[in-house]
C-alpha atoms as a PDB file:
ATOM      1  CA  UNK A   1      19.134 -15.975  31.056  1.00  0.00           C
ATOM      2  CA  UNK A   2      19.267 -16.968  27.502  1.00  0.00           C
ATOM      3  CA  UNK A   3      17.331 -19.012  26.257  1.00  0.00           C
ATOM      4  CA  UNK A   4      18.840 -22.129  23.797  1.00  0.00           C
ATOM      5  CA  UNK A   5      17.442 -22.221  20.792  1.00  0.00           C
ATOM      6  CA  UNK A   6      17.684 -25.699  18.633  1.00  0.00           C
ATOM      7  CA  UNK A   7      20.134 -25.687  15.796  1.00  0.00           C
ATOM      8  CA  UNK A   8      19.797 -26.742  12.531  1.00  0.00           C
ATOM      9  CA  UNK A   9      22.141 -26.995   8.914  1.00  0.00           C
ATOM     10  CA  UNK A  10      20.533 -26.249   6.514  1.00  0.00           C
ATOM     11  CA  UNK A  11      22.407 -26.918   2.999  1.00  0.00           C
ATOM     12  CA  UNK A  12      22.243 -25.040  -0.068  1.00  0.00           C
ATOM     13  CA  UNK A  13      20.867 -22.520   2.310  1.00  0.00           C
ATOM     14  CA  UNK A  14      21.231 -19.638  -0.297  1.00  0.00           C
ATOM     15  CA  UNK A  15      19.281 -21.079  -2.888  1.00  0.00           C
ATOM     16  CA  UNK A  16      15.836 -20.623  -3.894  1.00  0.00           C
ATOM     17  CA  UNK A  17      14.079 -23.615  -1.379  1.00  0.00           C
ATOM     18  CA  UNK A  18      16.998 -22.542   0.876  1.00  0.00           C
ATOM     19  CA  UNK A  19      16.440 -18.948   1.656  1.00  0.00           C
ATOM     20  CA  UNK A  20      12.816 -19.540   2.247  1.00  0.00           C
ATOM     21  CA  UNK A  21      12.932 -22.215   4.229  1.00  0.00           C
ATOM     22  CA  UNK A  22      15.536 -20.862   6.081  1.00  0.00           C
ATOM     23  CA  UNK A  23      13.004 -17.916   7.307  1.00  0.00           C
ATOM     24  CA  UNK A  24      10.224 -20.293   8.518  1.00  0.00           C
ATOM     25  CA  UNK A  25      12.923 -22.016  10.563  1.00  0.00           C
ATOM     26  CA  UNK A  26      13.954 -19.221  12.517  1.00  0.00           C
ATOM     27  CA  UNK A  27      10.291 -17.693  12.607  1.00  0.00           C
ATOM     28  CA  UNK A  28       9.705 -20.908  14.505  1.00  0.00           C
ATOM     29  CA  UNK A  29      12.652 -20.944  16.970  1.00  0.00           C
ATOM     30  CA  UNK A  30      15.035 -22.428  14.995  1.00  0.00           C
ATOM     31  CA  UNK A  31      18.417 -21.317  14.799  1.00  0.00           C
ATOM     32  CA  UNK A  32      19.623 -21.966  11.661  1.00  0.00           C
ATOM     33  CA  UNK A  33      23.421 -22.526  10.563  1.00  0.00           C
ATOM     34  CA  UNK A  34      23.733 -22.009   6.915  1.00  0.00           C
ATOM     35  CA  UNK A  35      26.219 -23.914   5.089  1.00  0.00           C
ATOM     36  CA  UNK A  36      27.641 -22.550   1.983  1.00  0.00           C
ATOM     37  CA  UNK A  37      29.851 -22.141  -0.782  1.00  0.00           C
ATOM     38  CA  UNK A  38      31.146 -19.146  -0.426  1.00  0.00           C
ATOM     39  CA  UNK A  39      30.528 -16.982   3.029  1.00  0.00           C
ATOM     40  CA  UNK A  40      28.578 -13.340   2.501  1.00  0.00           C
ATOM     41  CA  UNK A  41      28.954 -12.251   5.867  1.00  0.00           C
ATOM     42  CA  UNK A  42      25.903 -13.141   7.478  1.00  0.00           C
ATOM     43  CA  UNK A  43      24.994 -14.717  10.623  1.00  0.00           C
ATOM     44  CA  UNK A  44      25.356 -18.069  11.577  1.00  0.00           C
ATOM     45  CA  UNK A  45      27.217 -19.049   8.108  1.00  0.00           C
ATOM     46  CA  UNK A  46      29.463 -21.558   7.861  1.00  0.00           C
ATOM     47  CA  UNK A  47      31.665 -22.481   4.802  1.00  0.00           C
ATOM     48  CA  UNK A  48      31.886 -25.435   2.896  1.00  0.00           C
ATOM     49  CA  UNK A  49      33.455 -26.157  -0.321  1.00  0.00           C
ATOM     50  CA  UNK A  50      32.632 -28.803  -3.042  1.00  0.00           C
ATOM     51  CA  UNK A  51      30.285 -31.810  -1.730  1.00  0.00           C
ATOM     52  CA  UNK A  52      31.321 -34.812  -2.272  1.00  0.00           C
ATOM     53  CA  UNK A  53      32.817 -38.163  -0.649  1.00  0.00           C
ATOM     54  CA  UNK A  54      35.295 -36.748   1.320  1.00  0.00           C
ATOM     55  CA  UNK A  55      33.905 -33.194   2.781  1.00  0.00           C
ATOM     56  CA  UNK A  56      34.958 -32.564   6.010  1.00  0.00           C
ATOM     57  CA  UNK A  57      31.383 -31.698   7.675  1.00  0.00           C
ATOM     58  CA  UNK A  58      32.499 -31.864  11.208  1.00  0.00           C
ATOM     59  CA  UNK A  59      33.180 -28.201  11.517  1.00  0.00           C
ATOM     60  CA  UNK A  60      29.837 -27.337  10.465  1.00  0.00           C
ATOM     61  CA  UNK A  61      27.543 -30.285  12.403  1.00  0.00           C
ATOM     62  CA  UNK A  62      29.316 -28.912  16.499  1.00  0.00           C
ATOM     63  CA  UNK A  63      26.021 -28.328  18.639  1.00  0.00           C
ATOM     64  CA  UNK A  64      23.799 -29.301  15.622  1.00  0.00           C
ATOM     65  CA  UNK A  65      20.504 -31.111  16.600  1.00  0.00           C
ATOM     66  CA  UNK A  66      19.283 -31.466  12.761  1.00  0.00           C
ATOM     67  CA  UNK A  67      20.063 -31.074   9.344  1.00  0.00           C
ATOM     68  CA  UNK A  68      18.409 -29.893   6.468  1.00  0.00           C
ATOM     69  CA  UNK A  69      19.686 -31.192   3.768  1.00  0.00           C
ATOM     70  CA  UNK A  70      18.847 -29.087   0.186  1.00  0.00           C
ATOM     71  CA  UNK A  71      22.130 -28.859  -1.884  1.00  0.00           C
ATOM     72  CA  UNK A  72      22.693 -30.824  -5.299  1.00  0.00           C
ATOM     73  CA  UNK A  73      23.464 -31.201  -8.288  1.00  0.00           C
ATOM     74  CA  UNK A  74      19.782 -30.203 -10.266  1.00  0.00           C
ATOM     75  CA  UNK A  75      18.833 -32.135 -13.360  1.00  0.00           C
ATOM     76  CA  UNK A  76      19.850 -30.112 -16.424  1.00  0.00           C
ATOM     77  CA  UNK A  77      18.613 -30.749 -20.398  1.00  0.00           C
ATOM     78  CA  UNK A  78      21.312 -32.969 -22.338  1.00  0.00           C
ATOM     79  CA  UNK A  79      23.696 -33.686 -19.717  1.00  0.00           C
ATOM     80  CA  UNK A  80      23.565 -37.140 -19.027  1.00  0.00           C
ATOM     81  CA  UNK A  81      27.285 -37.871 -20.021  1.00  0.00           C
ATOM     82  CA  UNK A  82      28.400 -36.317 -16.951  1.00  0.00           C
ATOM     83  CA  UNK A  83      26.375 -39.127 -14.140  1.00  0.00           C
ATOM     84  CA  UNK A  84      29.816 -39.398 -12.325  1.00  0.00           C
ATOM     85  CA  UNK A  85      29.134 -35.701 -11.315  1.00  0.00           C
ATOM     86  CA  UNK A  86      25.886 -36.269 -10.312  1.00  0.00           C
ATOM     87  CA  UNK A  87      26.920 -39.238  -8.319  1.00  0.00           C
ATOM     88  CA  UNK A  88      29.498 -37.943  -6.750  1.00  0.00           C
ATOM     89  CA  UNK A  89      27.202 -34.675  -5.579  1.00  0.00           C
ATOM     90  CA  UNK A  90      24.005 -36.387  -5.158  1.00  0.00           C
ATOM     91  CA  UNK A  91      24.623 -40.021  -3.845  1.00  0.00           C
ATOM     92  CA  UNK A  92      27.978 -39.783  -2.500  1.00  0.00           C
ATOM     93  CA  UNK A  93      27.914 -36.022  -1.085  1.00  0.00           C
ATOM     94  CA  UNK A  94      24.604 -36.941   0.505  1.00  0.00           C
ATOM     95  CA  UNK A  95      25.684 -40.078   2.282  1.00  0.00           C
ATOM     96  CA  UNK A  96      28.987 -38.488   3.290  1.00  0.00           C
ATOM     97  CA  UNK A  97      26.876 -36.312   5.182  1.00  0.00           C
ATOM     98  CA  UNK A  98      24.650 -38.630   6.764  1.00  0.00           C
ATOM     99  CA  UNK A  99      27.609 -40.352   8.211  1.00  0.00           C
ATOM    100  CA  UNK A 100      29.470 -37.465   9.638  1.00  0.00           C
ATOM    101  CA  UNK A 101      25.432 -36.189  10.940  1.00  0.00           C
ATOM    102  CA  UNK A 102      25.056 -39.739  12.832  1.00  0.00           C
ATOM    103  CA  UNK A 103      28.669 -39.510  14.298  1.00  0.00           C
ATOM    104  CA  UNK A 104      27.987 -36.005  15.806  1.00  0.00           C
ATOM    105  CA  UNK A 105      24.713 -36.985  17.411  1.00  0.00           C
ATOM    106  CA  UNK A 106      22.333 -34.748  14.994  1.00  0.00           C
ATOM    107  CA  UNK A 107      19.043 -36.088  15.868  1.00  0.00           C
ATOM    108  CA  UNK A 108      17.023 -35.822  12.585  1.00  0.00           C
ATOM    109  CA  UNK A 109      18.036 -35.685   9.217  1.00  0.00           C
ATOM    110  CA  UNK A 110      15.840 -34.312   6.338  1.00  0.00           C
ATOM    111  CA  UNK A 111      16.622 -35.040   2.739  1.00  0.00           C
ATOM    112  CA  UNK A 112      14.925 -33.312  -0.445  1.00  0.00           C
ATOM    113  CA  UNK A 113      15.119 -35.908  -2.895  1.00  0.00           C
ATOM    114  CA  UNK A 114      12.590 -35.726  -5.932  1.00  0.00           C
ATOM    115  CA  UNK A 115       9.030 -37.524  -7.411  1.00  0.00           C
ATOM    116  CA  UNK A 116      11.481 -38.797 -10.040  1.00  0.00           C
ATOM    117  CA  UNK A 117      12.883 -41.563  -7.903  1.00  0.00           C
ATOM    118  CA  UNK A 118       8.874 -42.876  -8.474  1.00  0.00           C
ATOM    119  CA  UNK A 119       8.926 -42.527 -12.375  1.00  0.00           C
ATOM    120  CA  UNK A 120       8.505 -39.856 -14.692  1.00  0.00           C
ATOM    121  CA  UNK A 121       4.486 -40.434 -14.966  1.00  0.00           C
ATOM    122  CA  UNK A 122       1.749 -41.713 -14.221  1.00  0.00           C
ATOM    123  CA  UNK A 123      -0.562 -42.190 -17.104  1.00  0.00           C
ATOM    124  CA  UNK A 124      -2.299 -45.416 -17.131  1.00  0.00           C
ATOM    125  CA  UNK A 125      -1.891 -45.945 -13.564  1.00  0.00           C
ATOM    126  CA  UNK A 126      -3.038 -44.761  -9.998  1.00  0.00           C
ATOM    127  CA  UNK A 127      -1.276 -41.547  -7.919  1.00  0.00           C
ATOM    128  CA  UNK A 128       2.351 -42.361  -7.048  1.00  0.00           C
ATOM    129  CA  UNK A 129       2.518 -43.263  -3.572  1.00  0.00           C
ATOM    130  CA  UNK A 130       5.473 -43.916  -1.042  1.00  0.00           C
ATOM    131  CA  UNK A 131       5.563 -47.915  -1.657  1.00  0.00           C
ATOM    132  CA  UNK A 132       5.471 -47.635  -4.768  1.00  0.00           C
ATOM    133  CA  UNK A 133       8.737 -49.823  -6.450  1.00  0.00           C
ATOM    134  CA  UNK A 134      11.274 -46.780  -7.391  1.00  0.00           C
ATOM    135  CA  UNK A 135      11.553 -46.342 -11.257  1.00  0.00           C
ATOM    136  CA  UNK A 136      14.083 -43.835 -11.263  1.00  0.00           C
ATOM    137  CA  UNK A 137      14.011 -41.408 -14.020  1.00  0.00           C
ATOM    138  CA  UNK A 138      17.630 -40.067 -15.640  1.00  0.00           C
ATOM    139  CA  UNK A 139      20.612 -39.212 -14.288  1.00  0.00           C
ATOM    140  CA  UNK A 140      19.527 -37.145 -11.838  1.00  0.00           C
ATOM    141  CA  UNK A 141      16.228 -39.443 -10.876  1.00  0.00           C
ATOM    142  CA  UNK A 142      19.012 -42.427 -10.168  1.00  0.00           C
ATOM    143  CA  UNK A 143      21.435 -40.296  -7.992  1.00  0.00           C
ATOM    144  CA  UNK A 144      18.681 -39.580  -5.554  1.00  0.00           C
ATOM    145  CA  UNK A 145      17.229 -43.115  -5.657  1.00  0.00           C
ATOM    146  CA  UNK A 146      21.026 -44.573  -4.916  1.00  0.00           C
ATOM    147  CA  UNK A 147      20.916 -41.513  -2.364  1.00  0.00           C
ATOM    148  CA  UNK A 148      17.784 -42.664  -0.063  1.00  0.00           C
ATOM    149  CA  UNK A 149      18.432 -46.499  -0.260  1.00  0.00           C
ATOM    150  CA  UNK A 150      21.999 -45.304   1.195  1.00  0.00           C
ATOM    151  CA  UNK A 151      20.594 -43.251   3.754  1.00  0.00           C
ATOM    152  CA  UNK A 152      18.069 -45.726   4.705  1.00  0.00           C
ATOM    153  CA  UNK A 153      21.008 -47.918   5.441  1.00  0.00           C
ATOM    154  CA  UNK A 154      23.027 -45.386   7.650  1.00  0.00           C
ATOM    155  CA  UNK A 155      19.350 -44.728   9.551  1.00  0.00           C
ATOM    156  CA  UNK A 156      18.947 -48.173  10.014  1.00  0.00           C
ATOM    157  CA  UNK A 157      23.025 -49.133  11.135  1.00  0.00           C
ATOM    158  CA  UNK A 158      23.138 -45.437  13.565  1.00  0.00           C
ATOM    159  CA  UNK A 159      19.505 -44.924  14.501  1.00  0.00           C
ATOM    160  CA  UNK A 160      18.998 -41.861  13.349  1.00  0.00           C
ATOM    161  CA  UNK A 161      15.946 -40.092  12.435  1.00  0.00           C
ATOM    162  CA  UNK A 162      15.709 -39.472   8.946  1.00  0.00           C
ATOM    163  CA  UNK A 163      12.929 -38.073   6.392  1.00  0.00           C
ATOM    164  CA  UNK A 164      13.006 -38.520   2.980  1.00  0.00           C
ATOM    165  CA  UNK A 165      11.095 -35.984   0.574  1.00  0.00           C
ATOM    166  CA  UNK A 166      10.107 -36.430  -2.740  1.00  0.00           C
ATOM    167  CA  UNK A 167       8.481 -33.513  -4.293  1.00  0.00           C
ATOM    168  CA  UNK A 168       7.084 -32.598  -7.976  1.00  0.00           C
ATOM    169  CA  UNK A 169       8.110 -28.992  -9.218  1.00  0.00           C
ATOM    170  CA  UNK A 170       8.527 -26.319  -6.571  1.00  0.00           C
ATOM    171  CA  UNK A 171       7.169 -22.886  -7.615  1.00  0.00           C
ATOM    172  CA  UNK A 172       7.878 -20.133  -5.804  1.00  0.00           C
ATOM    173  CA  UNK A 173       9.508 -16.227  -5.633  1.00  0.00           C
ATOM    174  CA  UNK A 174      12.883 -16.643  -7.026  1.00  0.00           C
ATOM    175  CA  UNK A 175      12.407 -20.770  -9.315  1.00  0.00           C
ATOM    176  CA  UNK A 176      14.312 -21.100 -12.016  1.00  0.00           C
ATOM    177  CA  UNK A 177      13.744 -23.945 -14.720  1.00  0.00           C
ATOM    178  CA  UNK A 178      10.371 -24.779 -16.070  1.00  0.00           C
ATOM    179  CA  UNK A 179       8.230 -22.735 -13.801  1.00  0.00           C
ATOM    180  CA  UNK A 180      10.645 -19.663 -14.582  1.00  0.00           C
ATOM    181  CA  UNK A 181      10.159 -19.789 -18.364  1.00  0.00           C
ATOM    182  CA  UNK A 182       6.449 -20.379 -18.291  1.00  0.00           C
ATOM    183  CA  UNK A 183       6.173 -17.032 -16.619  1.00  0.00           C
ATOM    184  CA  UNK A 184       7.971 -15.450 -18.880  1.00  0.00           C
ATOM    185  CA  UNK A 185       6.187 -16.571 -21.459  1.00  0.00           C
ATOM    186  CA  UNK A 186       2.628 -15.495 -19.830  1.00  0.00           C
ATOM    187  CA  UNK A 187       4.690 -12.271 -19.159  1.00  0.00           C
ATOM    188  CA  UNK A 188       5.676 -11.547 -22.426  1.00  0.00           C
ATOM    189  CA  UNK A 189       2.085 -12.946 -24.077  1.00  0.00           C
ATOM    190  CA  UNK A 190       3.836 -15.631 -26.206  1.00  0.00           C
ATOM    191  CA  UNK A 191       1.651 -17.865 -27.525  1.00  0.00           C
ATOM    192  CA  UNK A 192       1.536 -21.112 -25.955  1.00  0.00           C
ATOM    193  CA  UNK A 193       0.444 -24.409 -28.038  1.00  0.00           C
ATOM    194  CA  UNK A 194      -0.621 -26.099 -24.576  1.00  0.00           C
ATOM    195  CA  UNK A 195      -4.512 -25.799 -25.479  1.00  0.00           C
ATOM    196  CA  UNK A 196      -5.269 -29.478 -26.025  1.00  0.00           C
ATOM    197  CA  UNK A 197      -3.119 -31.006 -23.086  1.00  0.00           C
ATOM    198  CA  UNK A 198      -5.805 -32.866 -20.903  1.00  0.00           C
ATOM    199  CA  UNK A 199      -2.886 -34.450 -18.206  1.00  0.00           C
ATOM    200  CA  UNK A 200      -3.448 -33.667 -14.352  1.00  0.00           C
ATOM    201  CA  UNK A 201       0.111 -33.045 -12.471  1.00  0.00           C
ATOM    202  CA  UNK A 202       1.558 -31.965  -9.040  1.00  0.00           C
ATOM    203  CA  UNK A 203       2.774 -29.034  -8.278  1.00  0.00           C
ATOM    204  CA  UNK A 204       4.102 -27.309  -4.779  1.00  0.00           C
ATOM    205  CA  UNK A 205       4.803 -23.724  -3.549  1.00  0.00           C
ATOM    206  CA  UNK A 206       7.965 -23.501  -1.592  1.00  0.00           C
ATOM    207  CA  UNK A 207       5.874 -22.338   1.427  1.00  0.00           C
ATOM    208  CA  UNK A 208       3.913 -25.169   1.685  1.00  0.00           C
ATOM    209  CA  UNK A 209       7.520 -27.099   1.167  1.00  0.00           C
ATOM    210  CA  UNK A 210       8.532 -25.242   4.175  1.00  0.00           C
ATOM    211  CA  UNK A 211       5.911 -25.646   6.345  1.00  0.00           C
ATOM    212  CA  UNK A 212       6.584 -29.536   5.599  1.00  0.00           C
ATOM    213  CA  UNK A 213       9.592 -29.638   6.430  1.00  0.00           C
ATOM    214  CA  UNK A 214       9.329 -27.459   9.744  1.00  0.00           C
ATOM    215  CA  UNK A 215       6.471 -29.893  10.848  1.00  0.00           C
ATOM    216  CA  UNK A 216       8.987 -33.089  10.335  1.00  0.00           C
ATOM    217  CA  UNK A 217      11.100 -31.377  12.413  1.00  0.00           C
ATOM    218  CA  UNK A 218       8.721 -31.515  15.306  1.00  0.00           C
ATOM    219  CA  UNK A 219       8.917 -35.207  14.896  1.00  0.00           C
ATOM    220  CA  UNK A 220      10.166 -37.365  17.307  1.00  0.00           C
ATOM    221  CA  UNK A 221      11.355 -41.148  16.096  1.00  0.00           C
ATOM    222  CA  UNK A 222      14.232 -43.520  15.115  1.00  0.00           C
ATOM    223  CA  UNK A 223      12.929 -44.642  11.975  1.00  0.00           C
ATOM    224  CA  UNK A 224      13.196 -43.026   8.302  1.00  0.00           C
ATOM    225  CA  UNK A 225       9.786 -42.113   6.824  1.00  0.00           C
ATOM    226  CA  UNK A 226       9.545 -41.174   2.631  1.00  0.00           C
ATOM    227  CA  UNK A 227       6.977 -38.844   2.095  1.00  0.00           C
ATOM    228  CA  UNK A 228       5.490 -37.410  -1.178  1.00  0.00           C
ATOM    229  CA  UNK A 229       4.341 -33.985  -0.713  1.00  0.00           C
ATOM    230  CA  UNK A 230       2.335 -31.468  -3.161  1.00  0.00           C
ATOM    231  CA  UNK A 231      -0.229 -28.904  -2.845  1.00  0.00           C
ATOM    232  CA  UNK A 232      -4.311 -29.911  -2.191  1.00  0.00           C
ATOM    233  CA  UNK A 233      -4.841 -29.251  -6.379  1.00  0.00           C
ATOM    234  CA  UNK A 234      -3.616 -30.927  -8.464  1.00  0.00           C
ATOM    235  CA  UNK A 235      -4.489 -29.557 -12.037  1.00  0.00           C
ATOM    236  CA  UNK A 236      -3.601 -29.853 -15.869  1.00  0.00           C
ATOM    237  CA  UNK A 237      -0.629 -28.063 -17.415  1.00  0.00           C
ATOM    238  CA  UNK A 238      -3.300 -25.366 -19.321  1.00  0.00           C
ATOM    239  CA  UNK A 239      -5.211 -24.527 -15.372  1.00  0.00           C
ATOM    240  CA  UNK A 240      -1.612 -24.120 -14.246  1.00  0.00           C
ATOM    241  CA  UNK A 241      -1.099 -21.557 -16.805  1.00  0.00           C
ATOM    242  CA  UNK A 242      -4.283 -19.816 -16.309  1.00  0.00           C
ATOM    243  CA  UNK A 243      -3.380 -19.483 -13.130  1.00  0.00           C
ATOM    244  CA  UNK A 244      -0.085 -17.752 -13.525  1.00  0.00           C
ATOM    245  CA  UNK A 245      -1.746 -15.559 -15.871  1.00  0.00           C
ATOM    246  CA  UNK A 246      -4.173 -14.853 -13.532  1.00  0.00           C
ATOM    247  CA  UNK A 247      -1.704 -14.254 -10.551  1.00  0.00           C
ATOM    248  CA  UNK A 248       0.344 -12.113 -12.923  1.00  0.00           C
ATOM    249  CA  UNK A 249      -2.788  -9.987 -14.418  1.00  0.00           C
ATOM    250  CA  UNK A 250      -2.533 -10.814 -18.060  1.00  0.00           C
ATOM    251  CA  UNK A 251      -4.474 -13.391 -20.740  1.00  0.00           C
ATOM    252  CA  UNK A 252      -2.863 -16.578 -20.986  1.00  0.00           C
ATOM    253  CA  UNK A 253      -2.037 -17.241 -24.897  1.00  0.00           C
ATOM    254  CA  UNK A 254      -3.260 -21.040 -25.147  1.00  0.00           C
ATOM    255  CA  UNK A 255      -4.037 -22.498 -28.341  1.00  0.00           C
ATOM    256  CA  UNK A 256      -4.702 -25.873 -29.450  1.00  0.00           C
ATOM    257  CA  UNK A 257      -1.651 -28.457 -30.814  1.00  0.00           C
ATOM    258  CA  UNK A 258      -1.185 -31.895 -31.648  1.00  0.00           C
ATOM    259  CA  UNK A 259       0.262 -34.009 -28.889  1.00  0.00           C
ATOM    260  CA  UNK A 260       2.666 -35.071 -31.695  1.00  0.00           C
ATOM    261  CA  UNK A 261       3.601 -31.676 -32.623  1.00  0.00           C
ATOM    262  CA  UNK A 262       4.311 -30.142 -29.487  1.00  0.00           C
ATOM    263  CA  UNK A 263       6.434 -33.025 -28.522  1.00  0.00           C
ATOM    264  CA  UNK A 264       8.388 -32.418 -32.032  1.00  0.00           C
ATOM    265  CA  UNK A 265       8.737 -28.487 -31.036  1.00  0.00           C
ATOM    266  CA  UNK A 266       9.931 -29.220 -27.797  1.00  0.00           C
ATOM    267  CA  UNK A 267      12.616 -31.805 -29.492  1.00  0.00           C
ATOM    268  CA  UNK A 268      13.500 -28.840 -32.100  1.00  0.00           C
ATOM    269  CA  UNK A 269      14.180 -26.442 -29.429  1.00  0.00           C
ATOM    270  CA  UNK A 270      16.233 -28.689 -27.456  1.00  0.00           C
ATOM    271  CA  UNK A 271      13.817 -29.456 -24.651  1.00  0.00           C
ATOM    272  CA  UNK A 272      12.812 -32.838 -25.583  1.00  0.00           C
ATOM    273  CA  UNK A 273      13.093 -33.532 -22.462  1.00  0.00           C
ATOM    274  CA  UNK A 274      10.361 -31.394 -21.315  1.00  0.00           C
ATOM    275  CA  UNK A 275       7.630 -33.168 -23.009  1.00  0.00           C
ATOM    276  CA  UNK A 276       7.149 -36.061 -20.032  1.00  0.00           C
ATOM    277  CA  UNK A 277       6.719 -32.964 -17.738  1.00  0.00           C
ATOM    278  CA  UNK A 278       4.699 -30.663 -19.420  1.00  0.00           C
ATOM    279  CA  UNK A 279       1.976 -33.080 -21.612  1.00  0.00           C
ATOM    280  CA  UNK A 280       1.986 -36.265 -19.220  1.00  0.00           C
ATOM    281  CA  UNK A 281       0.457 -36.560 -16.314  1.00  0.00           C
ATOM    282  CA  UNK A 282       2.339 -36.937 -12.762  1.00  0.00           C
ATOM    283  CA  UNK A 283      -0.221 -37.413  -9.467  1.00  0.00           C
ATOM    284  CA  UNK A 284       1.410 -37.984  -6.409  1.00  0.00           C
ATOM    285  CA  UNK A 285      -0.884 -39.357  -3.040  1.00  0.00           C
ATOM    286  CA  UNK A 286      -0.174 -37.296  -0.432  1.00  0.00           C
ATOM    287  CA  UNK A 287      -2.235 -38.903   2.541  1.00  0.00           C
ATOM    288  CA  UNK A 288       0.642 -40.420   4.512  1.00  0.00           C
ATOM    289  CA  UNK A 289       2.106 -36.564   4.976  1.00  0.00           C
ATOM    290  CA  UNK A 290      -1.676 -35.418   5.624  1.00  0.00           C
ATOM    291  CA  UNK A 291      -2.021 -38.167   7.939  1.00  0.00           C
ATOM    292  CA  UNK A 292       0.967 -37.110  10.442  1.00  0.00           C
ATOM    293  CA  UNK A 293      -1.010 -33.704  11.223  1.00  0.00           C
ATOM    294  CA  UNK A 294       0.397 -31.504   8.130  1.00  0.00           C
ATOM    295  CA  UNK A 295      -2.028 -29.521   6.005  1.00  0.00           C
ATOM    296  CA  UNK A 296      -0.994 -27.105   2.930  1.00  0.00           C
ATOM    297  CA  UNK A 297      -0.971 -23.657   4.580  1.00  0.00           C
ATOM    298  CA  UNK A 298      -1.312 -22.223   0.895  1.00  0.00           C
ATOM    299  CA  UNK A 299      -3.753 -22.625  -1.573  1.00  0.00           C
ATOM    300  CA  UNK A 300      -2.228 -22.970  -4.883  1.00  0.00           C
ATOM    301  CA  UNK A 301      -3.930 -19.699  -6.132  1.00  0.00           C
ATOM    302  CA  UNK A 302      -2.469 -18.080  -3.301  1.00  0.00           C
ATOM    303  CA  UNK A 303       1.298 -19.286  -3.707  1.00  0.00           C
ATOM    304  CA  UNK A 304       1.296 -18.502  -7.377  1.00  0.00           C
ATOM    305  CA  UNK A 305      -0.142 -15.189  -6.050  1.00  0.00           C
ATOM    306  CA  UNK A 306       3.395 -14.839  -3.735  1.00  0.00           C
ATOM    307  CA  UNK A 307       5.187 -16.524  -6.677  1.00  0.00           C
ATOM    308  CA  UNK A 308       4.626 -14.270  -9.280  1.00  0.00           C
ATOM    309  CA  UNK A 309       3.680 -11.065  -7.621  1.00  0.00           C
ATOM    310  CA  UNK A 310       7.125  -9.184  -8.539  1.00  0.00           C
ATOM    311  CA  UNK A 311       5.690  -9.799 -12.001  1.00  0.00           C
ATOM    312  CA  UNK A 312       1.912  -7.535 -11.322  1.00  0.00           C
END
């Protein structure tokens, strides 16, 4: 006799988070319906086309106990003439979802929102924490906010389980953005004026994401929970460099520049807006996911290790 194995969506299933989250799932008995763009002939795919307001979802939630839910529309530099687009993706996909997840009886739904819906740092105050009032930063920061307070609604009207996860930047075997150009900057030895940042920031490895999520998943409830998740260190921009360089097996290029300056070379190269996230500082207090039985599995040596070992 077979045996049933529990079902779950997972969205954006073929991206980075996606495809390894999607491999812890099934390593733990999941079963684990992908839902994507465009179908590439795999098992248990399903296909769905633009997300948004009116997505028919049904198709894809039959026999579905939870949903993952990972697909949006990511925070890119000097776009924030287009917020419809992110509204209509990130607020409006998401809740469209939630609704058609309640209606079909899925159990538990997880939602990877970001630490952005807290603020963009924390300097001069304590760790961000759950509570915390949300100070949404950008386009992108507001989406999700209008996102969660939407979802806490339909949890609250349909009684269905729902998680909420805010994370800082995921590194991992196949990131893109900020994590993807400092290792190719290590990688290539370019010289990196980073010296004199003394900030302490967040960071998580998409395994330690995963294992998150696959323990919420063993949760049983009616309630929605917000959780802030990151690895056990939490270190300045420079040690996070060192470490890549280290992980990668080459000297990390740091030298000394004015706060001042490096925000004016960021503006130059048209990444001003990378200056909150690479000089400030952005803790996050992750005790209320450490208190609900989850430890990091990964040390962040080790998932830098994983992250850039293609790179060795």
């Amino acid at each position: 006799m077979t045996e049933l194995r529990p079902v779950v969506l997972v969205t954006g299933a073929n991206g980075f988070v996606g495809r390894h989250l999607s491999a812890v799932l099934e390593s733990r008995g999941w079963m684990v319906r992908r839902a994507q763009r465009m179908l590439t002939g795999g098992e248990y795919e399903v296909q769905i086309g633009s997300i948004g307001p009116r997505t028919d979802w049904r198709p894809a939630l039959d026999g579905v106990d939870a949903v993952v839910h990972l697909a949006a529309r990511v925070h890119h530099p000097n776009e924030e003439h287009t917020a419809e687009v992110y509204r209509a993706i990130n607020t409006e996909g998401t809740l469209q979802l939630a609704r058609c997840a309640a209606a079909a009886d899925v159990q538990h739904f997880i939602y990877l929102s970001t630490i952005l819906v807290n603020g963009a740092t924390t300097e001069g105050r304590a760790p961000f924490r759950e509570g915390d009032d949300p100070k949404p930063r950008g386009v992108y920061g507001m989406s999700k906010a209008a996102a969660e307070s939407g979802l806490e609604a339909i949890a609250a009207q349909t009684g269905m389980q729902a998680s909420i996860i805010r994370p800082p930047l995921i590194y991992g075997a196949g990131a893109s953005g900020n994590f993807q150009l400092l290792v190719n900057a290590v990688r290539l030895g370019v010289p990196l004026p980073i010296a004199s940042i003394f900030n302490r920031r967040a960071f998580l490895s998409v395994q330690n994401l995963s294992s998150f999520i696959a323990h919420r998943l063993e949760a049983a409830g009616r309630n929605l929970h917000v959780f802030l998740v990151a690895d056990d260190e939490q270190v300045s921009t420079p040690e996070f460099v060192r470490q890549i360089a280290e992980a990668i097996g080459k000297p990390a290029r740091l030298m000394p520049s004015p706060e001042l300056l490096l925000r004016g070379l960021l503006k130059l190269g048209g990444r001003g807006d990378a200056g909150d996230s690479l000089i400030g500082s952005m803790e996050v207090d992750t005790s209320k996911a450490r208190s609900n039985g989850w430890r990091p599995e990964l040390s962040q040596q080790a998932g830098l290790r994983l992250a850039v070992g293609a790179f060795r």
